[in-house]
C-alpha atoms as a PDB file:
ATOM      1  CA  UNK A   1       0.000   0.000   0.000  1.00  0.00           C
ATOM      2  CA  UNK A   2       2.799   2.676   0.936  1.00  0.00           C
ATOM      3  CA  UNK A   3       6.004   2.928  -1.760  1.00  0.00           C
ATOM      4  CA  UNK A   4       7.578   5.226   1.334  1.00  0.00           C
ATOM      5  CA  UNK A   5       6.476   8.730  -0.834  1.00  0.00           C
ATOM      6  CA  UNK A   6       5.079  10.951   1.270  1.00  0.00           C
ATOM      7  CA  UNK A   7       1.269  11.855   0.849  1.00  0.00           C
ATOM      8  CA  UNK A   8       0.478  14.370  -1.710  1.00  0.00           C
ATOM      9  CA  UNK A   9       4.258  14.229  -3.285  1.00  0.00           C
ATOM     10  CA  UNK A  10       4.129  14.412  -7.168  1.00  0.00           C
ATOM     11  CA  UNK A  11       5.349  11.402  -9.111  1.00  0.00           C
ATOM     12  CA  UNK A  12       8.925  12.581 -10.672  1.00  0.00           C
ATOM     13  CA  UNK A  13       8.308  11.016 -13.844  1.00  0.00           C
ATOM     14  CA  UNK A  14       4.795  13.279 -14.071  1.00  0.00           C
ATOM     15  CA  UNK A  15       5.543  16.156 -16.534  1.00  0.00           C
ATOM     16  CA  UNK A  16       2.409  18.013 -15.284  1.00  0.00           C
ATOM     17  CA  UNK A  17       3.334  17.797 -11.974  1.00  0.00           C
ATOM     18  CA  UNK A  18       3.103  21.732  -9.792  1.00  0.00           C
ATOM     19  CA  UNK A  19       6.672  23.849 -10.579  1.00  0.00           C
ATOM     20  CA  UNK A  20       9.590  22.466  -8.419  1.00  0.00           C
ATOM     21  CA  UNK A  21      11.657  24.663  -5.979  1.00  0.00           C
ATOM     22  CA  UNK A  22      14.078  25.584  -8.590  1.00  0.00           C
ATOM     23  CA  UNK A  23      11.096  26.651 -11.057  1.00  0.00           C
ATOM     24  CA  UNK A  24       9.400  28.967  -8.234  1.00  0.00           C
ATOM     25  CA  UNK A  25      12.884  30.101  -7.246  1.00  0.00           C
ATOM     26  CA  UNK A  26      13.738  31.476 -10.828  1.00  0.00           C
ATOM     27  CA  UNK A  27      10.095  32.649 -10.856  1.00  0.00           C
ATOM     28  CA  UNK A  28      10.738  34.781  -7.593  1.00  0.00           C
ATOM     29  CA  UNK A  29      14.236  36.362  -8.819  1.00  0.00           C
ATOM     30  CA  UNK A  30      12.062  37.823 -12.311  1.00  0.00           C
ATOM     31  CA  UNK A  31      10.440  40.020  -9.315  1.00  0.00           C
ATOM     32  CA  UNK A  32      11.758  43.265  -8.592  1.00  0.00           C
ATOM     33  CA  UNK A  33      11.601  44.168  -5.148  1.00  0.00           C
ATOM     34  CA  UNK A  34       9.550  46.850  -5.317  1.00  0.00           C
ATOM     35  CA  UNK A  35       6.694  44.586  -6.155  1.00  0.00           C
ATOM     36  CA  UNK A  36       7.717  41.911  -3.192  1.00  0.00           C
ATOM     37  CA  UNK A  37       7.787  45.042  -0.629  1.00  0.00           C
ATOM     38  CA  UNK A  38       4.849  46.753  -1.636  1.00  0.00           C
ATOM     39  CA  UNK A  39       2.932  42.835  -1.827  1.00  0.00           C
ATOM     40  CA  UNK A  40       3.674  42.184   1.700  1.00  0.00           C
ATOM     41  CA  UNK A  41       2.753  45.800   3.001  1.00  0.00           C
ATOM     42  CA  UNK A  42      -0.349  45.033   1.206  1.00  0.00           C
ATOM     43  CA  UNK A  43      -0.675  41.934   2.949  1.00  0.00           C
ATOM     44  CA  UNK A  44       0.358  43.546   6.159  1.00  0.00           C
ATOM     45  CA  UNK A  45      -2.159  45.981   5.791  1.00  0.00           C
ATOM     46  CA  UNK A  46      -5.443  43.672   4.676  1.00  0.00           C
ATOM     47  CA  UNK A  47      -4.680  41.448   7.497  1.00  0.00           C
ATOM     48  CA  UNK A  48      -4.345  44.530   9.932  1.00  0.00           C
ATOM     49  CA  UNK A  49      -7.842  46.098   8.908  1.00  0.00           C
ATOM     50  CA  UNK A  50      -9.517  42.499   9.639  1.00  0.00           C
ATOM     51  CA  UNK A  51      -8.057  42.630  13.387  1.00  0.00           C
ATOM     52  CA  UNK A  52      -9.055  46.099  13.546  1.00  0.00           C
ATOM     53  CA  UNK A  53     -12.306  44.709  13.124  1.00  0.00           C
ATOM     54  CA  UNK A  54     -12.733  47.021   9.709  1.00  0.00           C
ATOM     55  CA  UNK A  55     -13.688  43.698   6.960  1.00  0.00           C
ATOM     56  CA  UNK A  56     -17.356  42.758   6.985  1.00  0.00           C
ATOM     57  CA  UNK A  57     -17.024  40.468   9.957  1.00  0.00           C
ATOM     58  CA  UNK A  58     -16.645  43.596  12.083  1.00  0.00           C
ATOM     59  CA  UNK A  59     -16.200  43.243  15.822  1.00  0.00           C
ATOM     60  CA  UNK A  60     -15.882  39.147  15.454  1.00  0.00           C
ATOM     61  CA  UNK A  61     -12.508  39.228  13.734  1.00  0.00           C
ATOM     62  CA  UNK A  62     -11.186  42.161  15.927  1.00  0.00           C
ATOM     63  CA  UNK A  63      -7.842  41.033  17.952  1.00  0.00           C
ATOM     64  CA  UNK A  64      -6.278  44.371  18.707  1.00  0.00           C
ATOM     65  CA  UNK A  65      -3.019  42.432  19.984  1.00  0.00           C
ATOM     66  CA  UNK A  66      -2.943  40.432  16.626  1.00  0.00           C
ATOM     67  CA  UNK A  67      -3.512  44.325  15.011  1.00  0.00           C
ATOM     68  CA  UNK A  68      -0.552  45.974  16.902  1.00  0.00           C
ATOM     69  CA  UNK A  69       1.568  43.022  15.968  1.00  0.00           C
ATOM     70  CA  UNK A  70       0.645  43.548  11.966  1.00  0.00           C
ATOM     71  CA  UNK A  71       0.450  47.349  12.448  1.00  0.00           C
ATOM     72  CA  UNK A  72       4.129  47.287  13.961  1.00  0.00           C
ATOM     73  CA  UNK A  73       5.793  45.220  11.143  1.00  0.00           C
ATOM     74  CA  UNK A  74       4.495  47.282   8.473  1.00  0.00           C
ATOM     75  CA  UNK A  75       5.296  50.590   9.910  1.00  0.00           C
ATOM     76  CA  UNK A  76       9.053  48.717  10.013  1.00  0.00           C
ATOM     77  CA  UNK A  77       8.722  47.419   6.943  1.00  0.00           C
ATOM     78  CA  UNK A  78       7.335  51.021   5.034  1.00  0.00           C
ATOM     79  CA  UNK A  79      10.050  52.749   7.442  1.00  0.00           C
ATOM     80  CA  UNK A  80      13.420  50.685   6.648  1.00  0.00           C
ATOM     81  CA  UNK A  81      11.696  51.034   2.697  1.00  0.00           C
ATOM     82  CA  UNK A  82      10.902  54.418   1.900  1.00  0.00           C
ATOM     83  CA  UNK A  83      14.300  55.259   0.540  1.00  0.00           C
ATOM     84  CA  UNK A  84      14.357  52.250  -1.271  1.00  0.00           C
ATOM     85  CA  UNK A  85      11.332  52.270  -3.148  1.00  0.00           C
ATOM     86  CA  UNK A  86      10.777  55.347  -3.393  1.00  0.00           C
ATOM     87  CA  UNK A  87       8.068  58.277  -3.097  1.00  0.00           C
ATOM     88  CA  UNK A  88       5.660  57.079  -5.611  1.00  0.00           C
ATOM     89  CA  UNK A  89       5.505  53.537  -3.659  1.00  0.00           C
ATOM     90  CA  UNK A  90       6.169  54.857  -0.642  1.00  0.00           C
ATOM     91  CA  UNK A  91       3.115  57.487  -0.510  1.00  0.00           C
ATOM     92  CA  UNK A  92       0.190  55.489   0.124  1.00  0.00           C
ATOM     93  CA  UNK A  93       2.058  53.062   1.879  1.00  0.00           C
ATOM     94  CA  UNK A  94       2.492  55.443   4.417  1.00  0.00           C
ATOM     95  CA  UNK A  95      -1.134  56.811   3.805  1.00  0.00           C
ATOM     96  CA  UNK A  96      -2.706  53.121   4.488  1.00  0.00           C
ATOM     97  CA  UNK A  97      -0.212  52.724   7.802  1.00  0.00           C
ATOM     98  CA  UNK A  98      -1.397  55.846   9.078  1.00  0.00           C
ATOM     99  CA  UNK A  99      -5.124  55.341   8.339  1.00  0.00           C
ATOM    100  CA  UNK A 100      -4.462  52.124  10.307  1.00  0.00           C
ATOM    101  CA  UNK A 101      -2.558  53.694  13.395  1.00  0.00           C
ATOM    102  CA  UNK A 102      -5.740  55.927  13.637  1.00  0.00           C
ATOM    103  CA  UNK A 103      -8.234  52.936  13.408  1.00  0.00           C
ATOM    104  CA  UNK A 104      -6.621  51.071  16.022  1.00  0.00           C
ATOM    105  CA  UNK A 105      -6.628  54.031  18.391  1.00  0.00           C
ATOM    106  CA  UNK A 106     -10.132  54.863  17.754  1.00  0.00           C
ATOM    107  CA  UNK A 107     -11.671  51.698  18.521  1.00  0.00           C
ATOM    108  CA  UNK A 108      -8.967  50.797  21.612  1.00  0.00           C
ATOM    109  CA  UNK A 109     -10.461  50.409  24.777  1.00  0.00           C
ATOM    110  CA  UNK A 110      -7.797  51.720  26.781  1.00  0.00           C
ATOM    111  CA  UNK A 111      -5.900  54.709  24.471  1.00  0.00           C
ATOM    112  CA  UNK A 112      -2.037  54.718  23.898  1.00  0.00           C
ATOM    113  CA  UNK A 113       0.236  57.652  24.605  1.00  0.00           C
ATOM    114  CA  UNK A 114       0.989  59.211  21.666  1.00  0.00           C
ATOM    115  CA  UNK A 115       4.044  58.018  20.506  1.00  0.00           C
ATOM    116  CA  UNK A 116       3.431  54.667  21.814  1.00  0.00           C
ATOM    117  CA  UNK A 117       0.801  53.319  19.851  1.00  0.00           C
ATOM    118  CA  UNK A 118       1.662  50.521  17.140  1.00  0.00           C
ATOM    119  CA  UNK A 119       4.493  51.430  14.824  1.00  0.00           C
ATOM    120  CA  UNK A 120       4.904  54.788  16.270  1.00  0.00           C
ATOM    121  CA  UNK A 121       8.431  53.743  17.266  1.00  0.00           C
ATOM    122  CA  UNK A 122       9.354  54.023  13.419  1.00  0.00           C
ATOM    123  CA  UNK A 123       6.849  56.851  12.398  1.00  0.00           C
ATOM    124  CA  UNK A 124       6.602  58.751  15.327  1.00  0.00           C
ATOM    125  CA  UNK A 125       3.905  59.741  17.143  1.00  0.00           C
ATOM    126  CA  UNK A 126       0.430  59.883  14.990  1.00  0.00           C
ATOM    127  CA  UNK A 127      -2.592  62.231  15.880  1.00  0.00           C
ATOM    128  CA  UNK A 128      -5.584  63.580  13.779  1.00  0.00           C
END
């Protein structure tokens, strides 16, 4: 019954099998990394809103601690990038991290100091 493959592994003599490592890997170097930052501030940001409680589900996926967490690493992430990617990229992924800082202090319970809130370490304090 088993050959010793693990379940779900591809046959190596199936030429329709998924892209192997080294096919993804030359796949991910045709990226420039403009387009791999601003993709995973995007991410960083959509996940953020949800446990801000901002999607459709509202207050039932709200996880502020989750939020701070996200919020944090993308206000690192658009910080240590700016430079790098420049004003046109950089713009409205500042924009979106701010909008998010201000979400997360509206609907926290218990307000930070300014200056403390989530990612205000790298952008400094954020107010209205």
């Amino acid at each position: 019954m088993s050959d010793g493959t693990p379940p779900g592994a591809a046959d190596p003599d199936d030429s329709a099998a998924t892209p192997g490592f080294t096919d993804m890997t030359r796949d991910i170097a045709d990226v420039p990394a403009v387009e791999v930052i601003t993709t995973v501030a995007v991410h960083l940001m959509s996940s953020a809103a949800v446990k801000c409680g901002l999607a459709e589900e509202g207050e039932e996926a709200r996880d502020l601690d989750e939020a701070r967490k996200l919020i944090h690493a993308l206000a690192g992430l658009v910080t240590a990038s700016a430079t790098e990617i420049g004003t046109y990229h950089a713009a409205p992924l500042r924009d979106g991290l701010k909008s998010l800082q201000l979400a997360f202090r509206e609907v926290s319970a218990v307000p930070d100091e300014p200056g403390q809130g989530p990612g205000e370490k790298f952008t400094g304090p954020v107010l209205r």
